[in-house]
Protein backbone atom coordinates (compact mmCIF):
# COMPACT_ATOMS: atom_id res chain seq x y z
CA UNK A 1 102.18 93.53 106.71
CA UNK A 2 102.19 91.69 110.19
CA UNK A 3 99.39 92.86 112.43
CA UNK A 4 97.76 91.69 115.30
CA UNK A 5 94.49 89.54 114.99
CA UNK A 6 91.74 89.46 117.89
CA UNK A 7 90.30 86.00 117.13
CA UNK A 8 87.71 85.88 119.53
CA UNK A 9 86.57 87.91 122.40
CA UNK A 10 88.25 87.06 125.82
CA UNK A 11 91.76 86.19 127.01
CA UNK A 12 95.06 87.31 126.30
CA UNK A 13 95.36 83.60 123.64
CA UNK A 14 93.26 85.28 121.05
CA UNK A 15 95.55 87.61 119.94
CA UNK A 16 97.85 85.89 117.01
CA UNK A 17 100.41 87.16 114.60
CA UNK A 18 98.68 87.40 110.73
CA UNK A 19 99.25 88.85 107.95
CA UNK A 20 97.59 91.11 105.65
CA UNK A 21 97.66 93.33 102.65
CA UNK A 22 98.70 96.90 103.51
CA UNK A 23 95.72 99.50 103.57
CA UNK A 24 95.66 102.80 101.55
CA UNK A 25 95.26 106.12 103.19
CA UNK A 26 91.63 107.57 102.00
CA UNK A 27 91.84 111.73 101.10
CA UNK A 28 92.25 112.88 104.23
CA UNK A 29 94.87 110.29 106.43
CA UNK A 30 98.03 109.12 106.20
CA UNK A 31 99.75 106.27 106.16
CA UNK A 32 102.45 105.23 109.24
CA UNK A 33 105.29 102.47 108.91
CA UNK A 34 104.86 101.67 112.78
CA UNK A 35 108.22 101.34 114.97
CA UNK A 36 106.22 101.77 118.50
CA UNK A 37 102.59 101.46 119.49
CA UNK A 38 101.12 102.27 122.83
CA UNK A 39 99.19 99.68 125.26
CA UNK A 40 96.14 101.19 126.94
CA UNK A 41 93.12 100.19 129.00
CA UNK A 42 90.07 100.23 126.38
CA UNK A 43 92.32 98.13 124.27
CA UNK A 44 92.14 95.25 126.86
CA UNK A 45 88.19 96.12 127.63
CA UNK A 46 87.95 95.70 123.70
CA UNK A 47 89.87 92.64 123.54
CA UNK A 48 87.42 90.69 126.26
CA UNK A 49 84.53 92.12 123.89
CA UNK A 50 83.44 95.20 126.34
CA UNK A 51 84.31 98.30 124.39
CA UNK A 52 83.48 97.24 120.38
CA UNK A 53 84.66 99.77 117.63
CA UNK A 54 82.84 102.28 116.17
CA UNK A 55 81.66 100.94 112.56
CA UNK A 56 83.69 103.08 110.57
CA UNK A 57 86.96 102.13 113.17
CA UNK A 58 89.62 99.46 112.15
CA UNK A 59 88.85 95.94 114.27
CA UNK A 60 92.32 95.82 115.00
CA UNK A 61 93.72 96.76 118.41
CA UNK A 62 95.85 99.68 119.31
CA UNK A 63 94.85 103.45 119.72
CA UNK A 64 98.23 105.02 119.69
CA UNK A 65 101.29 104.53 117.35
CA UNK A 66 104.92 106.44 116.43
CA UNK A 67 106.71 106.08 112.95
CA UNK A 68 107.70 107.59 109.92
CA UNK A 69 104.88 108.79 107.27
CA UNK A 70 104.87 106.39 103.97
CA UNK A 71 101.79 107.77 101.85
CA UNK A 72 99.44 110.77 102.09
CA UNK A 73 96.27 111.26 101.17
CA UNK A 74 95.29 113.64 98.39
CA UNK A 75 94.01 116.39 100.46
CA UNK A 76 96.66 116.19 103.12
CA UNK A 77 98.90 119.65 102.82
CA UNK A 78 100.22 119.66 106.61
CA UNK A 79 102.86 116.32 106.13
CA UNK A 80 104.97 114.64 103.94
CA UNK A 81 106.31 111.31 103.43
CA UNK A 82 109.65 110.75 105.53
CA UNK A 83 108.06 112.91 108.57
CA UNK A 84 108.14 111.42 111.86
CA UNK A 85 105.04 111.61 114.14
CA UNK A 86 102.96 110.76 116.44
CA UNK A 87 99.19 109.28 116.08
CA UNK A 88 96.43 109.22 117.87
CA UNK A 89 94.72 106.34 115.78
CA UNK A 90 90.58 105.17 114.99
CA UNK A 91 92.24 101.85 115.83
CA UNK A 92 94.67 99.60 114.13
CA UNK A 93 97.87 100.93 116.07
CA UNK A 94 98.77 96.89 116.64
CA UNK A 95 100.19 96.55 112.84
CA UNK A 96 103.41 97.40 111.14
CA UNK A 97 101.33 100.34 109.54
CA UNK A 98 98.43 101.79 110.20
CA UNK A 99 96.44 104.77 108.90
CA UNK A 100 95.79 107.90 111.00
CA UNK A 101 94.12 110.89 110.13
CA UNK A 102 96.45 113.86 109.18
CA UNK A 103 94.47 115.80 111.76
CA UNK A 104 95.31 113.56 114.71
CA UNK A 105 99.23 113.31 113.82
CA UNK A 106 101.90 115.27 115.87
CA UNK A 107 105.47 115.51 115.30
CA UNK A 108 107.62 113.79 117.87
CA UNK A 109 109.50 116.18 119.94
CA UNK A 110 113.07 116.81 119.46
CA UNK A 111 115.20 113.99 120.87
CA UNK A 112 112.06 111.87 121.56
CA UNK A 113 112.81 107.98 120.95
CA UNK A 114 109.53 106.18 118.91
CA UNK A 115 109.36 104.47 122.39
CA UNK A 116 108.73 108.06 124.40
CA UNK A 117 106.77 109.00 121.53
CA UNK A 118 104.60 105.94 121.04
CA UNK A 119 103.44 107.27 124.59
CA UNK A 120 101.67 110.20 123.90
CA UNK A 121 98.95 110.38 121.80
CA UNK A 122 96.33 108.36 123.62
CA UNK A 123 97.32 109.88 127.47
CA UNK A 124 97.97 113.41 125.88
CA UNK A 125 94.75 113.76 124.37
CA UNK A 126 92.94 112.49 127.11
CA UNK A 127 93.97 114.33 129.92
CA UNK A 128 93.88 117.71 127.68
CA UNK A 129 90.40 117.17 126.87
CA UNK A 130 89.42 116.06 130.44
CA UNK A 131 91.39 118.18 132.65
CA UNK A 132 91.99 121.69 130.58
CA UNK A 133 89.26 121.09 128.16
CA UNK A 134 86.15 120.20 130.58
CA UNK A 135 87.44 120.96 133.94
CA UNK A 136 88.77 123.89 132.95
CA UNK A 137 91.91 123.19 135.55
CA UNK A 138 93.55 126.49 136.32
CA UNK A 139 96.77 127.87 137.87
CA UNK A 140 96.68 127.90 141.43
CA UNK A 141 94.22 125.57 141.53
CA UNK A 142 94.30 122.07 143.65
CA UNK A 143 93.18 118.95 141.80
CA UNK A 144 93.01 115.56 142.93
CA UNK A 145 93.93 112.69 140.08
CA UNK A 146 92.96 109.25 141.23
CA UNK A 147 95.21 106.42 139.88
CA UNK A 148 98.15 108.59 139.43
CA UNK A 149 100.85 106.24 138.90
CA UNK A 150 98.91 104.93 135.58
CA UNK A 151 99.58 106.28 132.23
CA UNK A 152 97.07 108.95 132.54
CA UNK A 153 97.75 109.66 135.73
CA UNK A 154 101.72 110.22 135.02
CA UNK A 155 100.49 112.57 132.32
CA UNK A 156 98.21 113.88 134.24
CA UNK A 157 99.92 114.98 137.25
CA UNK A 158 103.03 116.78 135.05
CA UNK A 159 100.31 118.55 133.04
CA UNK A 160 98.76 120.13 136.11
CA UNK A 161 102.20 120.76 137.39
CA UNK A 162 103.36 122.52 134.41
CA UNK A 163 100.44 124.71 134.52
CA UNK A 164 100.71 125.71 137.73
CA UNK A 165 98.57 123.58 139.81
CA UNK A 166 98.41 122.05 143.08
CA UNK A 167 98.58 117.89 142.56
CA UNK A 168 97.35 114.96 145.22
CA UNK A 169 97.07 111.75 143.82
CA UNK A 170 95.96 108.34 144.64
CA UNK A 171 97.99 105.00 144.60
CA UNK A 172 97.70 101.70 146.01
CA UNK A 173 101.08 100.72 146.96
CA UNK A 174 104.24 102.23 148.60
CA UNK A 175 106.68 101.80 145.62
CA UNK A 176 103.52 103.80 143.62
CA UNK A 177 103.41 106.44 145.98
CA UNK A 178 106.96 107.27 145.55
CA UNK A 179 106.71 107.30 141.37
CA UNK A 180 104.08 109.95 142.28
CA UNK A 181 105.50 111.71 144.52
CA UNK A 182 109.06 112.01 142.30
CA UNK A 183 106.73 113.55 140.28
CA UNK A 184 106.13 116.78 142.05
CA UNK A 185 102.52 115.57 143.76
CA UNK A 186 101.82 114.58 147.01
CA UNK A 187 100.88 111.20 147.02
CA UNK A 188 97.40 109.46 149.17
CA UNK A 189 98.31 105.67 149.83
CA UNK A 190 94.45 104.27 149.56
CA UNK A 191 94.69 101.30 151.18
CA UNK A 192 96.34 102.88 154.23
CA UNK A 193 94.78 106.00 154.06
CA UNK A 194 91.36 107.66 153.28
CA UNK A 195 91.89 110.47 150.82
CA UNK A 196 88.52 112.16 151.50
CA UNK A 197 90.14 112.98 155.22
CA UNK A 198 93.41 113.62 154.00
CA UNK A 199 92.26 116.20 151.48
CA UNK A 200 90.51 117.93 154.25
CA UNK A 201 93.30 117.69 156.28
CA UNK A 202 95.66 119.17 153.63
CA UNK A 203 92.93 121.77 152.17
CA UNK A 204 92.19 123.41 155.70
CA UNK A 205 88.26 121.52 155.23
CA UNK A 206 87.77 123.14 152.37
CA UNK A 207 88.23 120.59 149.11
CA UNK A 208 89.97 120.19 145.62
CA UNK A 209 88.80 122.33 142.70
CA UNK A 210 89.18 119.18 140.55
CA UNK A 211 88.75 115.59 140.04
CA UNK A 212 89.74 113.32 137.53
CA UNK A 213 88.32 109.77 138.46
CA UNK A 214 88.95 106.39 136.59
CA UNK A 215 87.44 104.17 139.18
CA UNK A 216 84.22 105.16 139.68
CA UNK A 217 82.05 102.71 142.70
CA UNK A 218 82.05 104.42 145.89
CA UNK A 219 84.25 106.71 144.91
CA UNK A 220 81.65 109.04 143.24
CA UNK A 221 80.32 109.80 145.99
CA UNK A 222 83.48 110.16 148.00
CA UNK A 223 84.82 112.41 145.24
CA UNK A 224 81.81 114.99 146.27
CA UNK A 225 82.77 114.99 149.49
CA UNK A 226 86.39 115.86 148.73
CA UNK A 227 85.46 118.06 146.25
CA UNK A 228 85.55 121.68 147.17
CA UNK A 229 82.78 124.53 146.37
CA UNK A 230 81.91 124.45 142.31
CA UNK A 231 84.33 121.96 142.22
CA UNK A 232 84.44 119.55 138.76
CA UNK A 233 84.43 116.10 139.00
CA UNK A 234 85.43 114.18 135.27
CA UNK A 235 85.26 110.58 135.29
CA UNK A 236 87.22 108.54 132.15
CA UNK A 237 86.66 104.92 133.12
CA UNK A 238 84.76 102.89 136.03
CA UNK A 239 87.17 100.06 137.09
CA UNK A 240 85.40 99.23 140.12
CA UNK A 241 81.58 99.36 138.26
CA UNK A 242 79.40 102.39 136.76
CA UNK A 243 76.88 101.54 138.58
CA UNK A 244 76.47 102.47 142.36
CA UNK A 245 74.08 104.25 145.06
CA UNK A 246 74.57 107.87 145.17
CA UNK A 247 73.27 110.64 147.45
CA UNK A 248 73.24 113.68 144.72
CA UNK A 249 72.28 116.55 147.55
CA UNK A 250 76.27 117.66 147.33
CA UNK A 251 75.62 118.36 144.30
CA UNK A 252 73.54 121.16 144.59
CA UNK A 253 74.62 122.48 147.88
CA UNK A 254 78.54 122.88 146.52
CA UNK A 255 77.17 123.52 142.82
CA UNK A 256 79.29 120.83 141.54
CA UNK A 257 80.12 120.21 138.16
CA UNK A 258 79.56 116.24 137.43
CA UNK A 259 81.28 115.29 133.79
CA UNK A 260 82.74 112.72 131.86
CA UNK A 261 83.95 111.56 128.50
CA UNK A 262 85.41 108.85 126.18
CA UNK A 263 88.17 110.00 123.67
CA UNK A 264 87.36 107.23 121.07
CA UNK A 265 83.79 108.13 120.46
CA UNK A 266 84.44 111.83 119.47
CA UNK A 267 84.32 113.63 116.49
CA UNK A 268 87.38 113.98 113.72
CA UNK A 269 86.78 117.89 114.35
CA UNK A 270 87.47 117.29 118.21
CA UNK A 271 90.07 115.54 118.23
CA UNK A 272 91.60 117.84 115.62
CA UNK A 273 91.02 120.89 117.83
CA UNK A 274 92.42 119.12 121.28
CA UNK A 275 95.54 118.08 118.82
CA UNK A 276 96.17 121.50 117.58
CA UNK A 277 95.99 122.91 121.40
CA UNK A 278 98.49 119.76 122.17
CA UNK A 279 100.72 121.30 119.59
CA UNK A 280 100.86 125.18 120.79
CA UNK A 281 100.27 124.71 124.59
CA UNK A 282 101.96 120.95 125.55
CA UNK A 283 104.34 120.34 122.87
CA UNK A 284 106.89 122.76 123.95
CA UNK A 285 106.57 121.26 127.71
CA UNK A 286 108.25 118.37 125.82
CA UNK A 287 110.73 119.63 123.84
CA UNK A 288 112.19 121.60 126.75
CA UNK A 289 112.08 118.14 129.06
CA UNK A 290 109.73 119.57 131.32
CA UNK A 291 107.06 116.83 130.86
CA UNK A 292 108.35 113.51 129.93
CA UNK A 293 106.54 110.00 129.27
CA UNK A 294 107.10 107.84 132.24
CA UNK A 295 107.68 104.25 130.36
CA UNK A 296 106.86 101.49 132.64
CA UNK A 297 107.78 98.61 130.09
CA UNK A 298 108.51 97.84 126.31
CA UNK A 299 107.81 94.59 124.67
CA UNK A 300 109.27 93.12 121.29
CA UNK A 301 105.20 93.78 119.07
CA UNK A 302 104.90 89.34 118.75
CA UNK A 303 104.73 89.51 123.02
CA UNK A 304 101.59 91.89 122.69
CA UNK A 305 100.14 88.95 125.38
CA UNK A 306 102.84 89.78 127.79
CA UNK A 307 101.56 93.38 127.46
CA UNK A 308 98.27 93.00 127.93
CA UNK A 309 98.95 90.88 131.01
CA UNK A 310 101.40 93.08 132.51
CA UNK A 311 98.82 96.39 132.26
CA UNK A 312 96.01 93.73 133.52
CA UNK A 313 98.32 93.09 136.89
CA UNK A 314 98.28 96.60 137.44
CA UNK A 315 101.59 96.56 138.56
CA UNK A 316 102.80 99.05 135.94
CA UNK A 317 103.85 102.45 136.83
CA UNK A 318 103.03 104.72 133.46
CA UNK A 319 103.32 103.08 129.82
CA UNK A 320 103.14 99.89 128.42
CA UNK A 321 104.86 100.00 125.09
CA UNK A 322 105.11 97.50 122.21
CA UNK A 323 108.69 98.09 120.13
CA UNK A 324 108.22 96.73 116.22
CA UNK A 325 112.40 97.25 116.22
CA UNK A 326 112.36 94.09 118.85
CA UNK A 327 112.41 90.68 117.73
């Protein structure tokens, strides 16, 4: 099979078409003929050599793929070969197949292309586990999603919606604002505006029940001033540093709930459970239409560099998909 090969840590250059033999599902995974594989941020960070694999992970790229089951593994019961689903993957999405544990497979929704379905496992999980999971988001509630015209924060903002939530969310450019705001929240320009006044503004002083924060820097302590009494604040990446000066007091004095998480690092049993919630509580979101993958871009699988440079611009408004149809 064709995969593709991180040669050495750094630029987009080291990634190169090889080949190699085609792996073997162990007991419990099975085994995907890839049509569509998702693009997503720790794959870059792992690519410059800032987020290695766990040991027992594959080295090759890609958390997220879409196909048609080829093999199963002797103690898999819930699929067949011929199915079509969806993957969250322990790495080697980037490949014509790639293994996935039967646990961590989903069918693809009725009408769903491999594209739209390519898009889901690695945003899906994530915002489940962060946002329903941890924050414990619930209807009525307000939450505030901070880089809302990503992937995440598509998802994000039409999972809150569907479950009856209040959405703000932050962008950094006009044309983003709008793709948020098309999708039902009301949209913060950060550059122009500072959201910690306009969520007072909007909130009558007194604050969003929930946070979910991929930038980290100053705005940790920005989020616990715009976060309302026993608000939660979840944080699932630091683009602008981990590491800043914090006054904690706000904390304690709005009994705050501070959390984060990485999906990656997780258990099998975790990611089992938040897949089987995906399947009863989200899937039928998506076979109805309600919630849809917003697709920013495809590329043909050999322009995997043009991928990675086009979610590195961050330009992109939701996914960043690699096609193995596309020559």
């Amino acid at each position: 099979m064709k995969f593709i090969a991180l040669t050495n840590a750094g630029g987009v250059e080291n990634l190169q078409l090889q080949a190699m033999e085609i792996p073997e599902p162990a007991a419990d995974e099975v085994l995907i003929r890839v049509y569509a594989a998702g693009i997503n941020r720790p794959d870059i960070m792992q690519r410059q050599g800032l987020y290695p694999p766990p040991a027992d992970a594959s080295p090759i790229l890609g958390l997220e793929v879409s196909g048609e089951i080829v093999a199963c593994g002797a103690e898999v019961n819930d699929w067949n070969v011929g199915d079509k689903v969806c993957a969250l993957v322990n790495g080697g999405g980037y490949a014509e197949y790639a293994l996935a544990p039967a646990t961590q497979c989903l069918p693809i929704p009725e009408s769903f292309s491999y594209v739209q379905a390519a898009a889901l496992p690695e945003t899906f999980f994530t915002v489940w586990h962060n946002l329903f999971q941890r924050a414990q988001l619930k209807a009525g509630e307000i939450v505030l999603i901070h880089g809302g015209s990503s992937g995440i924060g598509t998802v994000a903002i039409q999972l809150a919606r569907a479950f009856g939530a209040k959405v703000f969310a932050t962008a950094g450019s006009a044309d983003k604002c709008e793709a948020i705001e098309s999708l039902g929240a009301t949209a913060i320009h950060y550059r122009d505006q500072d959201f910690v006044a306009v969520i007072k503004e909007k909130t009558q002083g007194q604050g969003v029940n929930v946070i979910l924060d991929m930038v980290g820097g100053d705005y940790i302590q920005r989020n616990f001033s715009a976060a309302a009494k026993d608000g939660r604040i979840v944080n699932i990446a630091f683009l602008q540093g981990s590491k800043t000066q914090v006054d904690f007091m706000p904390l304690m004095l709005k009994r705050l709930t501070f959390t984060g998480s990485t999906l990656r690092a997780q258990s099998a049993q975790s990611k089992a459970l938040i897949a089987n919630e995906l399947k009863q509580k989200v899937w039928p979101f998506l076979e109805n239409k309600t919630i849809e993958p917003v697709i920013d871009s495809v590329f043909p699988f050999a322009q995997v560099a043009a991928a990675h440079t086009r979610m590195e611009s961050s330009e992109h408004v939701g996914k960043i998909i690699l096609d193995f149809t596309l020559q």
